[in-house]
Protein backbone atom coordinates (compact mmCIF):
# COMPACT_ATOMS: atom_id res chain seq x y z
CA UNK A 1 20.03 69.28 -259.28
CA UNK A 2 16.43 70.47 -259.19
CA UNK A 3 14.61 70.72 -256.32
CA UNK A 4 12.00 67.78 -257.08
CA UNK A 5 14.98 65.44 -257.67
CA UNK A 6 16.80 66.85 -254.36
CA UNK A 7 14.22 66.24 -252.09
CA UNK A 8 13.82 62.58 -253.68
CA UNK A 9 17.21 62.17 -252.88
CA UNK A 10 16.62 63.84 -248.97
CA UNK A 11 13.55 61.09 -248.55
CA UNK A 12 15.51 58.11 -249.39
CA UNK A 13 18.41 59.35 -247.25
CA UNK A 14 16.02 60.04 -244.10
CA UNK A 15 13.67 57.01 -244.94
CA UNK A 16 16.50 55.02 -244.33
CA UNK A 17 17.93 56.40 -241.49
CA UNK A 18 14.34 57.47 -239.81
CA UNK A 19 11.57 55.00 -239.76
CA UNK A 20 9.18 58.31 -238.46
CA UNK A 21 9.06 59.55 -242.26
CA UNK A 22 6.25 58.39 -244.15
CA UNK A 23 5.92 60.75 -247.04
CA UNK A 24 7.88 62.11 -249.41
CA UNK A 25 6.67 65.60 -248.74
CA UNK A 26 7.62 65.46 -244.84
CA UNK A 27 11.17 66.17 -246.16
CA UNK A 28 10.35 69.76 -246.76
CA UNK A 29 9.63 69.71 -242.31
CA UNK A 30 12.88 68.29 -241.19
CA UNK A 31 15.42 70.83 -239.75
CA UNK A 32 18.42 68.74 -241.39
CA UNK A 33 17.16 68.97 -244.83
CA UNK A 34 15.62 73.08 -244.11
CA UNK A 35 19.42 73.69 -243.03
CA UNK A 36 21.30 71.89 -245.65
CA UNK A 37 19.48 73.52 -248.49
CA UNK A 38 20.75 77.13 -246.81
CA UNK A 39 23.98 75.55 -246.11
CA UNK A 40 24.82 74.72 -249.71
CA UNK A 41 23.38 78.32 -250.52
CA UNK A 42 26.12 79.84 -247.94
CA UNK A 43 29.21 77.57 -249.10
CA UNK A 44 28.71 79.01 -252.67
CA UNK A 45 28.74 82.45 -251.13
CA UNK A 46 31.49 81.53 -248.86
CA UNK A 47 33.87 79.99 -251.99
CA UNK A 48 33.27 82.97 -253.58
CA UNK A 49 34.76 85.41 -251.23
CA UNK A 50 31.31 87.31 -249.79
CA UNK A 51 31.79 86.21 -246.81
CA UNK A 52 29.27 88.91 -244.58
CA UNK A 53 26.46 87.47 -247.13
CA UNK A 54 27.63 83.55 -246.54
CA UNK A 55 26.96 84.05 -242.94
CA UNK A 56 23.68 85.81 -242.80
CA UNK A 57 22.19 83.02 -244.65
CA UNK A 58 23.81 80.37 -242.55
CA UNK A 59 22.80 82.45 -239.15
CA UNK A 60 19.32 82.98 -240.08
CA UNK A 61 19.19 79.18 -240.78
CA UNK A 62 20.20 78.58 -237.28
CA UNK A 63 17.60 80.65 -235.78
CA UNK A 64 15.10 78.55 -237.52
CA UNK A 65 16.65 75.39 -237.25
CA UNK A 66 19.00 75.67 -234.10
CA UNK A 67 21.32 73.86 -236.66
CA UNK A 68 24.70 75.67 -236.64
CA UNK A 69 26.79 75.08 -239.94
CA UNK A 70 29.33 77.91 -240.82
CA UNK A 71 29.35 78.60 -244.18
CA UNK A 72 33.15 77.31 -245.01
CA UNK A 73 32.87 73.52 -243.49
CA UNK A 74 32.48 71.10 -246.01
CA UNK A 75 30.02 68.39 -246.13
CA UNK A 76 29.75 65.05 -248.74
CA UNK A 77 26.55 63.92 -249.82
CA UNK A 78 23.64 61.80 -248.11
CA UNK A 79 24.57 64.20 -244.71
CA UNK A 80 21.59 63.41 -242.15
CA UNK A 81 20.85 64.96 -238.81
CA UNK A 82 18.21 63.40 -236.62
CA UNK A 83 16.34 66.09 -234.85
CA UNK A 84 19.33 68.47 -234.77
CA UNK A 85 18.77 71.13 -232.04
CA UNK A 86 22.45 72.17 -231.09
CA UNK A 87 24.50 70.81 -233.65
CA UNK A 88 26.93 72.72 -234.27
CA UNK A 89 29.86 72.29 -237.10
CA UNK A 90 32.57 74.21 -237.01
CA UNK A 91 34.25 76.84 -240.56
CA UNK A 92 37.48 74.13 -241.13
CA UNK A 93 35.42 70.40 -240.31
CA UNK A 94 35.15 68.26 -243.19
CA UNK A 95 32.46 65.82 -243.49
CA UNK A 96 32.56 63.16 -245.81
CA UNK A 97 29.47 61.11 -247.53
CA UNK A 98 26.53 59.37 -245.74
CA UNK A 99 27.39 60.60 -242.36
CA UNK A 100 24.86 60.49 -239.65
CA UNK A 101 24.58 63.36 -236.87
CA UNK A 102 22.10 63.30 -234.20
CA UNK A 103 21.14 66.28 -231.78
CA UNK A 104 23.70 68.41 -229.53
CA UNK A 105 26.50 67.03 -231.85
CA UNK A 106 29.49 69.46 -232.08
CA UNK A 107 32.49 69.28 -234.61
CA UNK A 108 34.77 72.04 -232.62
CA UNK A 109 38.27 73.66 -232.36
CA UNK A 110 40.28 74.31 -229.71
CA UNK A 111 41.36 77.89 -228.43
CA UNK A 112 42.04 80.84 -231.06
CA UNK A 113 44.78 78.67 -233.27
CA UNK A 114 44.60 79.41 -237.51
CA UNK A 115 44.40 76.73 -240.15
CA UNK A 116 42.52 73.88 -240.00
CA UNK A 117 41.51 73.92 -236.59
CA UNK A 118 38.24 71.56 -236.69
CA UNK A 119 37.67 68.01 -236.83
CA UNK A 120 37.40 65.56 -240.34
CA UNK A 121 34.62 62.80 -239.98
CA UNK A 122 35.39 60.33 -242.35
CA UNK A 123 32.28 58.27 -244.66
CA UNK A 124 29.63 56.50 -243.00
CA UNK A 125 30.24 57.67 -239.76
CA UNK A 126 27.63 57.71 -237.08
CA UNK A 127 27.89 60.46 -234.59
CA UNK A 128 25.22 59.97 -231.61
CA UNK A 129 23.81 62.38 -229.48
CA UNK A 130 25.78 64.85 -227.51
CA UNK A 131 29.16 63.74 -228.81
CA UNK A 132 31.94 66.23 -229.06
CA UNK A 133 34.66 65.80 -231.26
CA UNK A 134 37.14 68.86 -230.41
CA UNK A 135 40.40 69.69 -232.91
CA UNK A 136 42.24 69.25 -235.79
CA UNK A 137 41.92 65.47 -236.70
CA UNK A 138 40.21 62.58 -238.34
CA UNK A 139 37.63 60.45 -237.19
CA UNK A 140 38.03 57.21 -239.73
CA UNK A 141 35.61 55.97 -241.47
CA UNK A 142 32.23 53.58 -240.65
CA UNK A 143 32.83 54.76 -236.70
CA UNK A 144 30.86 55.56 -234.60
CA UNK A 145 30.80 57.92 -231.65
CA UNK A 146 28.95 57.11 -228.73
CA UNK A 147 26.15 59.34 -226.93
CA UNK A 148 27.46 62.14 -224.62
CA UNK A 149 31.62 61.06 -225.64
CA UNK A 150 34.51 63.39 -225.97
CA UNK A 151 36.74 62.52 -228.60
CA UNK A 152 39.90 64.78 -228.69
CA UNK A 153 42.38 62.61 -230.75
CA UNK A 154 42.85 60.26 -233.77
CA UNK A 155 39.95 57.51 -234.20
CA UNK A 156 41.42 54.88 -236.72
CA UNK A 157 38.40 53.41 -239.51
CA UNK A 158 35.76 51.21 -238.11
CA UNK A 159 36.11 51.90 -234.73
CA UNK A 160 33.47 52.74 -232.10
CA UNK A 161 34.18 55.45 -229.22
CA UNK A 162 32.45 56.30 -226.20
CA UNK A 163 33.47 57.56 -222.88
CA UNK A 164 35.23 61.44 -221.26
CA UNK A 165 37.16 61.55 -223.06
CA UNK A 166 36.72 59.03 -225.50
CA UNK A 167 38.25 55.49 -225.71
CA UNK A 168 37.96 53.18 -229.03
CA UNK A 169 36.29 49.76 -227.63
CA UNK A 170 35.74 47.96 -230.36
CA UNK A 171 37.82 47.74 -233.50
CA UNK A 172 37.23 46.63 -237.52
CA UNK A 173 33.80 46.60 -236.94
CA UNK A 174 32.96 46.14 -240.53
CA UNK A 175 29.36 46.81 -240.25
CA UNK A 176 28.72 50.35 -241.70
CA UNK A 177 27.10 52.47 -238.61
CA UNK A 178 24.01 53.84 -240.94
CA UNK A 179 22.81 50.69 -241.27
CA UNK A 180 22.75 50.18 -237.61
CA UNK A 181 21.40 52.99 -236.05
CA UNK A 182 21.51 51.64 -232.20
CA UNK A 183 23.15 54.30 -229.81
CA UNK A 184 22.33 52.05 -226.84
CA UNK A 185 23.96 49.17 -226.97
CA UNK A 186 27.53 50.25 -226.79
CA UNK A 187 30.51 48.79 -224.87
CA UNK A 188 30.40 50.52 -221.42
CA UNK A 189 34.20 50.74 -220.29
CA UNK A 190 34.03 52.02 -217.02
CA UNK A 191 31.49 48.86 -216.10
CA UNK A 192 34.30 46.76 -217.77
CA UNK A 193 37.00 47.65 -215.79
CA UNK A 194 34.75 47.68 -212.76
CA UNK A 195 33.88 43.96 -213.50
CA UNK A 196 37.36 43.25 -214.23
CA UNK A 197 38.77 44.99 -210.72
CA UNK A 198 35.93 42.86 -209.14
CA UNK A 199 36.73 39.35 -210.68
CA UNK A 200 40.18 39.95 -209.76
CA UNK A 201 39.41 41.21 -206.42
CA UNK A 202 37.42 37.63 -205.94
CA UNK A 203 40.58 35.58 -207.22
CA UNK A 204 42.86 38.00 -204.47
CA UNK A 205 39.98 37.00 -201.78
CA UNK A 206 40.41 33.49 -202.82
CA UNK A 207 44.34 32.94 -202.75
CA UNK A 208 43.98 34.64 -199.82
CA UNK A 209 41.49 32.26 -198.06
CA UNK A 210 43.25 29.48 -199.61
CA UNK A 211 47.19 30.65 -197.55
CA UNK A 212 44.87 30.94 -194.50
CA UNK A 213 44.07 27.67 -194.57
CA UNK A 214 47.91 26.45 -195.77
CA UNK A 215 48.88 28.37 -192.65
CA UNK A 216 46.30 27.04 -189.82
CA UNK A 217 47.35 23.19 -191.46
CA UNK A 218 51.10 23.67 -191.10
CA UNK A 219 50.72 25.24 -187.42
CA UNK A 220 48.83 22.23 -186.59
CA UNK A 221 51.10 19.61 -187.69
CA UNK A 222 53.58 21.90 -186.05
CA UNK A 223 52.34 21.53 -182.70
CA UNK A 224 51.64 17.76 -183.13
């Protein structure tokens, strides 16, 4: 692909997943598309074997960027990060097409274990600010991953996750996450179960109240 027809294909991706763009040409300023182009540089040097030469390019794109990539992940097409300070993407993560990554987003492994080691995000997946995802597993597609969660096991396909660590609160939600960029309005599941303890803490009050009164009646006919 030439590089005219790549960065048409960068502006439609971040037109429709950032209503800041306004040009064509602000493409060549965004840190996700500066870091891709090195990324897809590296991953040919990393496939080949020169390994040393892989990761200079990707570490000199991260000084610049303060995108991470390593050079052996691999990433589909239409790949967007918003902003993008601190991402940081892991050497066995797969991530598939038309994923959506905004800043302090890690894909990470746990401890010093071989093989694949690092997370697989499926398509269409949203993956909002600060979110961890931590080990060897797959995050289905059309999720989406709440600001600030930590997801350390299996998310099943159109799910959405938030919490420490992270708990699927919704389910089939067939809507696909890029084109609904909202990382606000997401279930909170803490307030949830604090509402439910309440409502049922009201209904406890109540019965209560209720035996209290049961009690004073039959005392009184009692001493009649």
């Amino acid at each position: 692909m030439g590089i005219i027809n790549h960065i048409k294909e960068e502006f439609q991706v971040i037109k429709e997943r950032d209503p800041a763009i306004k040009s064509p040409m602000e493409v060549l300023l965004y840190p996700s598309f500066r870091v891709m182009l090195s990324y897809r540089r590296a991953h040919k040097q990393y496939l080949k074997g020169h390994y040393f030469r892989a990761r200079y390019i990707s570490q000199k794109a991260a000084r610049k960027t303060g995108i991470e990539i390593h050079p052996g992940a691999t990433i589909g097409k239409g790949f967007f990060i918003d902003h993008g300070s601190g991402v940081i993407i892991g050497e066995t993560a797969v991530v598939g097409d038309n994923v959506t990554m905004y800043q302090g987003v890690t894909l990470g492994g746990t401890g010093k274990e071989t093989g694949k080691r690092h997370p697989t995000i499926g398509d269409n997946v949203m993956i909002s600010a600060g979110a961890k995802i931590i080990g060897s597993f797959t995050v289905g597609e059309n999720s989406k991953i709440g600001a600030g969660s930590v997801v350390i096991e299996e998310v099943p396909p159109n799910c959405t996750v938030v919490g420490v660590p992270g708990r699927i609160v919704k389910r089939d939600n067939m809507k696909i996450p890029r084109s609904d960029m909202d990382q606000c309005h997401l279930p909170d599941p803490v307030q949830e179960d604090i509402n439910i303890l309440q409502k049922e803490n009201s209904e406890l009050i109540n019965r209560v109240l209720d035996l209290e009164k049961a009690v004073r009646a039959l005392t009184n006919d009692m001493s009649v």
